[in-house]
Protein backbone atom coordinates (compact mmCIF):
# COMPACT_ATOMS: atom_id res chain seq x y z
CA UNK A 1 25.93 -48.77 31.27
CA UNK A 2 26.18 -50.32 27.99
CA UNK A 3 22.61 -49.70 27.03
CA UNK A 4 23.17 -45.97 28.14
CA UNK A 5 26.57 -45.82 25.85
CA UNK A 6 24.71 -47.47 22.80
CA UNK A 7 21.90 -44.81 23.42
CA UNK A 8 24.44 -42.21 23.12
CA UNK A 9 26.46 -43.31 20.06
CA UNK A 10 23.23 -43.57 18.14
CA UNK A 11 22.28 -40.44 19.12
CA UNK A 12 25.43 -38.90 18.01
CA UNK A 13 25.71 -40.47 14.60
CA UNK A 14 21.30 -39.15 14.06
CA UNK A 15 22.93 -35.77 15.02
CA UNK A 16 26.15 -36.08 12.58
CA UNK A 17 23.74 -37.31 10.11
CA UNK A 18 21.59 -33.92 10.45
CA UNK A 19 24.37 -32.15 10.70
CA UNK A 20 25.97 -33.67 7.78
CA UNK A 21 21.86 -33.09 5.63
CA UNK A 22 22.12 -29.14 6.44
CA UNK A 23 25.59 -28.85 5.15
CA UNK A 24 24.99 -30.55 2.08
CA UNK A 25 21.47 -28.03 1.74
CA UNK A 26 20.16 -27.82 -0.65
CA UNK A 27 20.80 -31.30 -2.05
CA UNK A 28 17.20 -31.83 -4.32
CA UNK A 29 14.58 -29.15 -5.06
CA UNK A 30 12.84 -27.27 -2.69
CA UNK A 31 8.69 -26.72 -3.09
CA UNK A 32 8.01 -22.82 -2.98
CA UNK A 33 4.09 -22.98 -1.45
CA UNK A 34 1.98 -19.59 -2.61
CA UNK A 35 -1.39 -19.53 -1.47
CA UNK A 36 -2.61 -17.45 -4.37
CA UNK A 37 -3.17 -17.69 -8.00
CA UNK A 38 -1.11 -17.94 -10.98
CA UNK A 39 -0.45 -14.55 -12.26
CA UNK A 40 -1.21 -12.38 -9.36
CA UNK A 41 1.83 -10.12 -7.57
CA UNK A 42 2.51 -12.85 -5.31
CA UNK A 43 2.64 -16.06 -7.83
CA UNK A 44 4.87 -13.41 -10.16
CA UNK A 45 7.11 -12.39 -7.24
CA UNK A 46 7.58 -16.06 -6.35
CA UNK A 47 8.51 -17.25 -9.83
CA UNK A 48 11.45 -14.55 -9.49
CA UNK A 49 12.41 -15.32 -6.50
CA UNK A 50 12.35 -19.01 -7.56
CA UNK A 51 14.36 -18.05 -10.84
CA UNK A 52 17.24 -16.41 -8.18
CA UNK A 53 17.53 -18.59 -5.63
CA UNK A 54 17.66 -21.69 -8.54
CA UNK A 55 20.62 -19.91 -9.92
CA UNK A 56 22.21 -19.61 -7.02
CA UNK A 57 22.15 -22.54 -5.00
CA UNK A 58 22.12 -25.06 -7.73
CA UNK A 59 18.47 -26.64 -6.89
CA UNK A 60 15.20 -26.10 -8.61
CA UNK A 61 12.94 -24.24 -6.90
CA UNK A 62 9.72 -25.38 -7.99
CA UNK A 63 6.58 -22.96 -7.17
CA UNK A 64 3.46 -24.88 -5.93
CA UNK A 65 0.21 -22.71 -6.09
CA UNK A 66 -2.23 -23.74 -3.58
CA UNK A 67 -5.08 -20.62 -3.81
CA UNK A 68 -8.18 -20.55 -1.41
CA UNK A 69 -9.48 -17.31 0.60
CA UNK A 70 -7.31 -15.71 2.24
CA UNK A 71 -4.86 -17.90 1.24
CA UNK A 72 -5.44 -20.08 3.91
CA UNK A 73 -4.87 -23.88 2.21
CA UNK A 74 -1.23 -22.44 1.61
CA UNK A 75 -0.15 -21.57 5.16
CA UNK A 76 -1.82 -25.30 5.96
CA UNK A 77 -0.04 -26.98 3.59
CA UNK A 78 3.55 -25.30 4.76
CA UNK A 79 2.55 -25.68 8.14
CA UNK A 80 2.45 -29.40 7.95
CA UNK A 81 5.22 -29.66 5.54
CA UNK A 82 8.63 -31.22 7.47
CA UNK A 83 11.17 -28.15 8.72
CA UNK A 84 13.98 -29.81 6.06
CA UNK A 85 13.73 -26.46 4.43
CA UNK A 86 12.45 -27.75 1.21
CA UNK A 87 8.74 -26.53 1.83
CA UNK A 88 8.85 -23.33 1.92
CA UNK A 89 5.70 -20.21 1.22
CA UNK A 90 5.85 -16.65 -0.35
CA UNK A 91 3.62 -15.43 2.37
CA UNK A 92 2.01 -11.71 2.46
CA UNK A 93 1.01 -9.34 5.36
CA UNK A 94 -3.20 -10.25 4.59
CA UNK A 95 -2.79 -14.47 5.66
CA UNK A 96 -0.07 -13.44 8.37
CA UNK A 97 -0.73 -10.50 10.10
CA UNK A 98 -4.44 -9.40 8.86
CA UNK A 99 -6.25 -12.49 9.31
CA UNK A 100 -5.09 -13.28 12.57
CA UNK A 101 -6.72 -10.17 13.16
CA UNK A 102 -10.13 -10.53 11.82
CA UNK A 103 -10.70 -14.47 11.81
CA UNK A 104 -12.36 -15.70 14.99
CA UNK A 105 -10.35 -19.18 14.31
CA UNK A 106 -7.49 -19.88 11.91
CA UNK A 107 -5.94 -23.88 11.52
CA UNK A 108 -2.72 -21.69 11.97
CA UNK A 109 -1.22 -19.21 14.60
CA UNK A 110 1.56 -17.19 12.17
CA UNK A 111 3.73 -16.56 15.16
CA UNK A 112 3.90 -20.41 16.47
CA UNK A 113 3.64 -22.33 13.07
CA UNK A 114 6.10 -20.36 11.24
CA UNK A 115 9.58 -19.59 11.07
CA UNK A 116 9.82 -15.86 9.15
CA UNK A 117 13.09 -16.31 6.95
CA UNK A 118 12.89 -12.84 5.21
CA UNK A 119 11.04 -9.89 3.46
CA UNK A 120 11.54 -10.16 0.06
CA UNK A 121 8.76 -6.91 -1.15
CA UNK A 122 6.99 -3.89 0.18
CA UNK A 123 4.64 -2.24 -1.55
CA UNK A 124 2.15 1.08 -0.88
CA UNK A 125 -1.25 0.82 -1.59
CA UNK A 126 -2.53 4.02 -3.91
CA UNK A 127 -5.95 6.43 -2.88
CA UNK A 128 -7.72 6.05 -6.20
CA UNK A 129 -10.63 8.31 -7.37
CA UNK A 130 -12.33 8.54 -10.92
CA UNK A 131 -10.08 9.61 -13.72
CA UNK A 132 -12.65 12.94 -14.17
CA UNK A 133 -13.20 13.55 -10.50
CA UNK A 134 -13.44 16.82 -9.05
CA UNK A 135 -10.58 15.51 -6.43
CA UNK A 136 -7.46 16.60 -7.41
CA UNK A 137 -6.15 15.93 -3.73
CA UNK A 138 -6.64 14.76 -0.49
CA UNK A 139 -8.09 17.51 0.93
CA UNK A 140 -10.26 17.91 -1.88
CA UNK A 141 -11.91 14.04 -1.09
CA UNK A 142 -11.32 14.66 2.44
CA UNK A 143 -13.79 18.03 2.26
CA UNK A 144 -16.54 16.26 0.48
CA UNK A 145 -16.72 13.26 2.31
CA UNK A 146 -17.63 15.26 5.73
CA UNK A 147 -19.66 17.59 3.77
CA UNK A 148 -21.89 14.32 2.66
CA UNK A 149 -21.36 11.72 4.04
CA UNK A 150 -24.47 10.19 3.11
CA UNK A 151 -22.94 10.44 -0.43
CA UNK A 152 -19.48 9.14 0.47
CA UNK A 153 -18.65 5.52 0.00
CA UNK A 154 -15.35 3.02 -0.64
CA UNK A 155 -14.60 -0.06 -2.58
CA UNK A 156 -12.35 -2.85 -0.95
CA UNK A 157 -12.01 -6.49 -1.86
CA UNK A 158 -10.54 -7.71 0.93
CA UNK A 159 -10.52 -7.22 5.01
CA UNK A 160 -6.80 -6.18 4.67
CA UNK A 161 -7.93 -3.27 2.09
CA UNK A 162 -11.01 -2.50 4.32
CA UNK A 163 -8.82 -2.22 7.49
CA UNK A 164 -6.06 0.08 5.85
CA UNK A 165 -9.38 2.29 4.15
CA UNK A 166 -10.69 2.52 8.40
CA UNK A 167 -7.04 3.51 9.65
CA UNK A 168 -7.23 6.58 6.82
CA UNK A 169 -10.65 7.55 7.79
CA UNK A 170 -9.80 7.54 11.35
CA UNK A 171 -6.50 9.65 10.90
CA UNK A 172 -8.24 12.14 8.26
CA UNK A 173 -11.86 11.89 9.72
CA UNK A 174 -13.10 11.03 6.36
CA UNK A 175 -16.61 9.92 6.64
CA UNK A 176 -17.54 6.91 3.95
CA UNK A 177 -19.38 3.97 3.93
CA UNK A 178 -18.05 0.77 3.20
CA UNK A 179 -18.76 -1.50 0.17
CA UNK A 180 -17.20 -4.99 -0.86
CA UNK A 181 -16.27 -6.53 -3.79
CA UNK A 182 -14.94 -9.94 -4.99
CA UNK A 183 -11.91 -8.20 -5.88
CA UNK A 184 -9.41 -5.65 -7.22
CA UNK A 185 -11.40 -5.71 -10.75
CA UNK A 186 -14.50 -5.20 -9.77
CA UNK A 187 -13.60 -2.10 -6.97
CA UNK A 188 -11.76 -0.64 -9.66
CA UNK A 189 -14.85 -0.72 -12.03
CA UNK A 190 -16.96 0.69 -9.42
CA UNK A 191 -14.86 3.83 -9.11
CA UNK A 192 -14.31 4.19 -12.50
CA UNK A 193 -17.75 4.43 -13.10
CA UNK A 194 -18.35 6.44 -10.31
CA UNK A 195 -20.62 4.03 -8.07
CA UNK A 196 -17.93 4.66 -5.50
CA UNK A 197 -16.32 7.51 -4.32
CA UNK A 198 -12.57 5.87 -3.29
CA UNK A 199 -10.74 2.98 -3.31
CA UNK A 200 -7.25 2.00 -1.97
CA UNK A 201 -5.81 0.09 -4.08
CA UNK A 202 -2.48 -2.11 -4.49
CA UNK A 203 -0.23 -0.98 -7.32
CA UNK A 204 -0.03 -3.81 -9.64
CA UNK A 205 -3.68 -3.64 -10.31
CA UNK A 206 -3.57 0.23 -10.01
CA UNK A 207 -1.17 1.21 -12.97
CA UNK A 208 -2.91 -0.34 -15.48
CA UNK A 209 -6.37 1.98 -14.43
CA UNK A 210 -3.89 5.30 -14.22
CA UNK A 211 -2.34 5.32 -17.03
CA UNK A 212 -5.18 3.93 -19.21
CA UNK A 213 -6.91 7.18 -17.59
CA UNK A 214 -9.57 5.35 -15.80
CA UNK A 215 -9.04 6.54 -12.46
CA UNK A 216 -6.52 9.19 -10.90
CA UNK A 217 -3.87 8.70 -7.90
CA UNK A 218 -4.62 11.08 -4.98
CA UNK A 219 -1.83 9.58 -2.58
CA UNK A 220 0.36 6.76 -2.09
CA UNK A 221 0.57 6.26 1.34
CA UNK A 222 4.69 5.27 1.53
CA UNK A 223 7.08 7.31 3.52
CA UNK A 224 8.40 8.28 -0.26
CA UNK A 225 6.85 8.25 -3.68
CA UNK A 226 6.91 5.40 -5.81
CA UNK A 227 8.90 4.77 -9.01
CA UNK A 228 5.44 3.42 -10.12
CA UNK A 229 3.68 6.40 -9.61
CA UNK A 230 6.36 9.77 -9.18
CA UNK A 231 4.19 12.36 -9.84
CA UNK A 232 1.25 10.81 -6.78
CA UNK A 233 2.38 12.59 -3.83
CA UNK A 234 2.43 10.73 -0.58
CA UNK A 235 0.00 11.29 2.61
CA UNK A 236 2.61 12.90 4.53
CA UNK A 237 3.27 15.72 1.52
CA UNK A 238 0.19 16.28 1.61
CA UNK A 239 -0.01 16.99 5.54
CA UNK A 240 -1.49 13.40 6.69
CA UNK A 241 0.72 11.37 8.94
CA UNK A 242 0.02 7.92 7.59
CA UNK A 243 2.32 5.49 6.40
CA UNK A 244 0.83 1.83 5.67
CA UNK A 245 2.99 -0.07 3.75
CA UNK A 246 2.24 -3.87 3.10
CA UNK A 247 5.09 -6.52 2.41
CA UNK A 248 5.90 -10.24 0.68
CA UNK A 249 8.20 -12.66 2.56
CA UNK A 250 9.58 -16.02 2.96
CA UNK A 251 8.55 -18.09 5.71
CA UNK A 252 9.79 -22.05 6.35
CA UNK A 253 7.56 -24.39 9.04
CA UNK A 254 8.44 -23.51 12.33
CA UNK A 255 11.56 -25.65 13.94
CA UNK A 256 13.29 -25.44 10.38
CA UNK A 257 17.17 -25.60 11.51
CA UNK A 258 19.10 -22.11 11.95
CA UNK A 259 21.75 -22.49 9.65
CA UNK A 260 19.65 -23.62 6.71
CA UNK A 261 17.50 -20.07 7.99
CA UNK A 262 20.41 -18.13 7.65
CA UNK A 263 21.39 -19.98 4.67
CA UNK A 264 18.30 -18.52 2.57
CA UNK A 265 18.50 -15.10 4.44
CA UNK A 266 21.89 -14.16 2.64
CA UNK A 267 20.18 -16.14 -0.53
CA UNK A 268 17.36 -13.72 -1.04
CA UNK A 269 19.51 -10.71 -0.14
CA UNK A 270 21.14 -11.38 -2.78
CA UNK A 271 18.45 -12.30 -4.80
CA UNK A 272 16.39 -8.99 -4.32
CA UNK A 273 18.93 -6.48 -5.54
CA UNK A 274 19.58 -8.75 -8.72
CA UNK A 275 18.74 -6.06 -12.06
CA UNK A 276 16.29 -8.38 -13.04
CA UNK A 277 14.71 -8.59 -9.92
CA UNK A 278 14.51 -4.96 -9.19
CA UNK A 279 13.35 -4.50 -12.86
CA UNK A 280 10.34 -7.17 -12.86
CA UNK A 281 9.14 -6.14 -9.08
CA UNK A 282 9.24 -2.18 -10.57
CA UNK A 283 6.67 -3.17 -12.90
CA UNK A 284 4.85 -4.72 -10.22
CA UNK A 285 4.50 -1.59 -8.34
CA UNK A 286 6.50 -3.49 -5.72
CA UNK A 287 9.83 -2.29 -3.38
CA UNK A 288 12.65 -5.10 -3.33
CA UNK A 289 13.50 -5.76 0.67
CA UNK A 290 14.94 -7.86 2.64
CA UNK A 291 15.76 -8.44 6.29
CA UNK A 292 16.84 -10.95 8.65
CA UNK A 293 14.97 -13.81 10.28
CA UNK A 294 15.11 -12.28 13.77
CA UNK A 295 13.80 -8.36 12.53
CA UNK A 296 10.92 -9.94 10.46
CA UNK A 297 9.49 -12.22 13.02
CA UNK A 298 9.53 -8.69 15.12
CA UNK A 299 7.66 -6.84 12.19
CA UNK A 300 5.09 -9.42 12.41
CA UNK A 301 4.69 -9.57 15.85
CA UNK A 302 3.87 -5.60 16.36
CA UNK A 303 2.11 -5.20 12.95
CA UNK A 304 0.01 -7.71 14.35
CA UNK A 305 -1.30 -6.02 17.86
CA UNK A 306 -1.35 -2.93 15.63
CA UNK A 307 -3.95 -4.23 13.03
CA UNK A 308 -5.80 -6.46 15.46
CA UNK A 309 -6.82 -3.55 17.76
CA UNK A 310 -7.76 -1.46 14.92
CA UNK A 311 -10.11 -4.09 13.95
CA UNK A 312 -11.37 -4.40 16.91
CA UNK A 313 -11.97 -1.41 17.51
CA UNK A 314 -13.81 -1.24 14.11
CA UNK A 315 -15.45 -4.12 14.97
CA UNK A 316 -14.50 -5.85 11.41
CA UNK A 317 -14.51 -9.30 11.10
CA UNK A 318 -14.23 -12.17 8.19
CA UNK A 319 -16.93 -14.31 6.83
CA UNK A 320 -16.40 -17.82 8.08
């Protein structure tokens, strides 16, 4: 009996001690993991995000960049990190709902190893032609791509790129031929000088080719238009009922404690719709959002079954 009641009081105080930890949160600085480059939108988005939540909950919140294909290392290295809530990862929909899609193995299931805290971006992706094209719209590229096919083709640097291109095709029955690149520079180049026919592309990378008249925006494919590009009309105005829209969030390891969830939830909310923040995403091409922990994991979870059947269907699958 005494054993039993010593058991119990030391189990109490561990709990009052944890208790006590999460209260006090954050009480040193937390790592911010991003499993990309410096400079790209994710790395930049972070760095805000960083700036925000520094200001606001008194704790430096140091960004940690740990790139690799697919970003892979990054969702390792948060995966294995203790769920204290001071390892946490800008995460995107390509490591977290794309490449569960098209990787036969991954050292990470997104929907067991991680606890989604929040969305923090969305973002369109834009239907880019050559700046002197004879395609002034949709139906225009549309026409000529089932009127020669054999002539037809599309840049994509990534699997997530390629399987948003196959979901257009398949809604418009454009017929084009796929062809990679090492990324967004190089597919851009390729349209530009007309060795491709298309490309969707993701805004950042995309304004700088518009307006230094390179190539020309057909469509973005948002449910509105973006403050990045108002006078591209969306799929949908132009009779196509296709909305892909691809997102940046916060994620913590999985079994990271509720309240310190919750805690960073109301944190980036607040963060997102900062002027600054609005401001340096706007340049980005990029949508402030945010969510809570409990509609994001949801997101994930049909986005998912949504993009794994399409690639299976497609039969598209990553180099390993």
């Amino acid at each position: 009996m005494i054993r039993r009641n010593i058991f119990a009081c030391v189990a109490l105080i561990a709990l009052g001690f944890a208790a006590h930890a999460q209260d006090r949160y954050p009480s040193k600085p937390i790592k911010l993991i991003v499993g990309y480059s410096p400079g790209g939108s994710n790395d930049i988005v972070a760095r805000i995000v960083a700036t925000r939540l520094g200001e606001s909950m008194g704790q430096a919140v140091i960004v940690e960049n740990r790139p690799s294909t697919g970003a892979i290392v990054g969702a390792v290295v948060t995966k294995q990190a203790p769920a204290d809530g001071y390892t946490l990862m800008i995460g995107a929909s390509g490591p977290l709902v794309i490449n569960p899609a098209i990787y036969a193995s991954l050292p990470y299931l997104p929907q067991k190893d991680f606890t989604p805290i929040s969305l923090v971006a969305n973002f369109p992706l834009i239907v880019s032609v050559k700046a002197d094209s004879k395609f002034n719209a949709m139906t225009d590229l549309i026409k000529f791509t089932k009127e020669n096919p054999q002539l037809s083709n599309y840049a994509s640097s990534s699997s997530t790129f390629q399987l948003a291109t196959e979901m257009l095709k398949e809604r418009t029955g454009t017929l084009a031929t796929h062809v990679p690149y090492k990324g967004s520079a190089d597919s851009m180049k390729s349209v530009a000088s007309g060795e491709t026919t298309f490309s969707m592309l993701d805004p950042g990378p995309a304004s700088g080719a518009i307006n230094g008249k390179l190539l020309r925006g057909l469509a973005v494919t948002s449910d509105t238009r973006s403050a990045t590009f108002p006078n591209v009309p969306t799929l949908k105005e132009q009779g196509i009922d296709l909305s892909i829209q691809f997102w940046i969030g916060m994620f913590a390891p999985a079994g990271t404690p509720t309240p310190i969830v919750k805690l960073l939830e109301a944190e980036i909310a607040k963060a997102v719709v900062h002027p600054e923040t609005v401001k340096s995403m706007a340049q980005l091409g990029l949508q402030p959002a945010s969510s809570t922990s409990e509609a994001f994991a949801r997101q994930i979870g049909q986005e998912t079954a949504s993009w794994t059947a399409l690639a299976k269907q497609k039969n598209i699958k990553a180099e390993q």
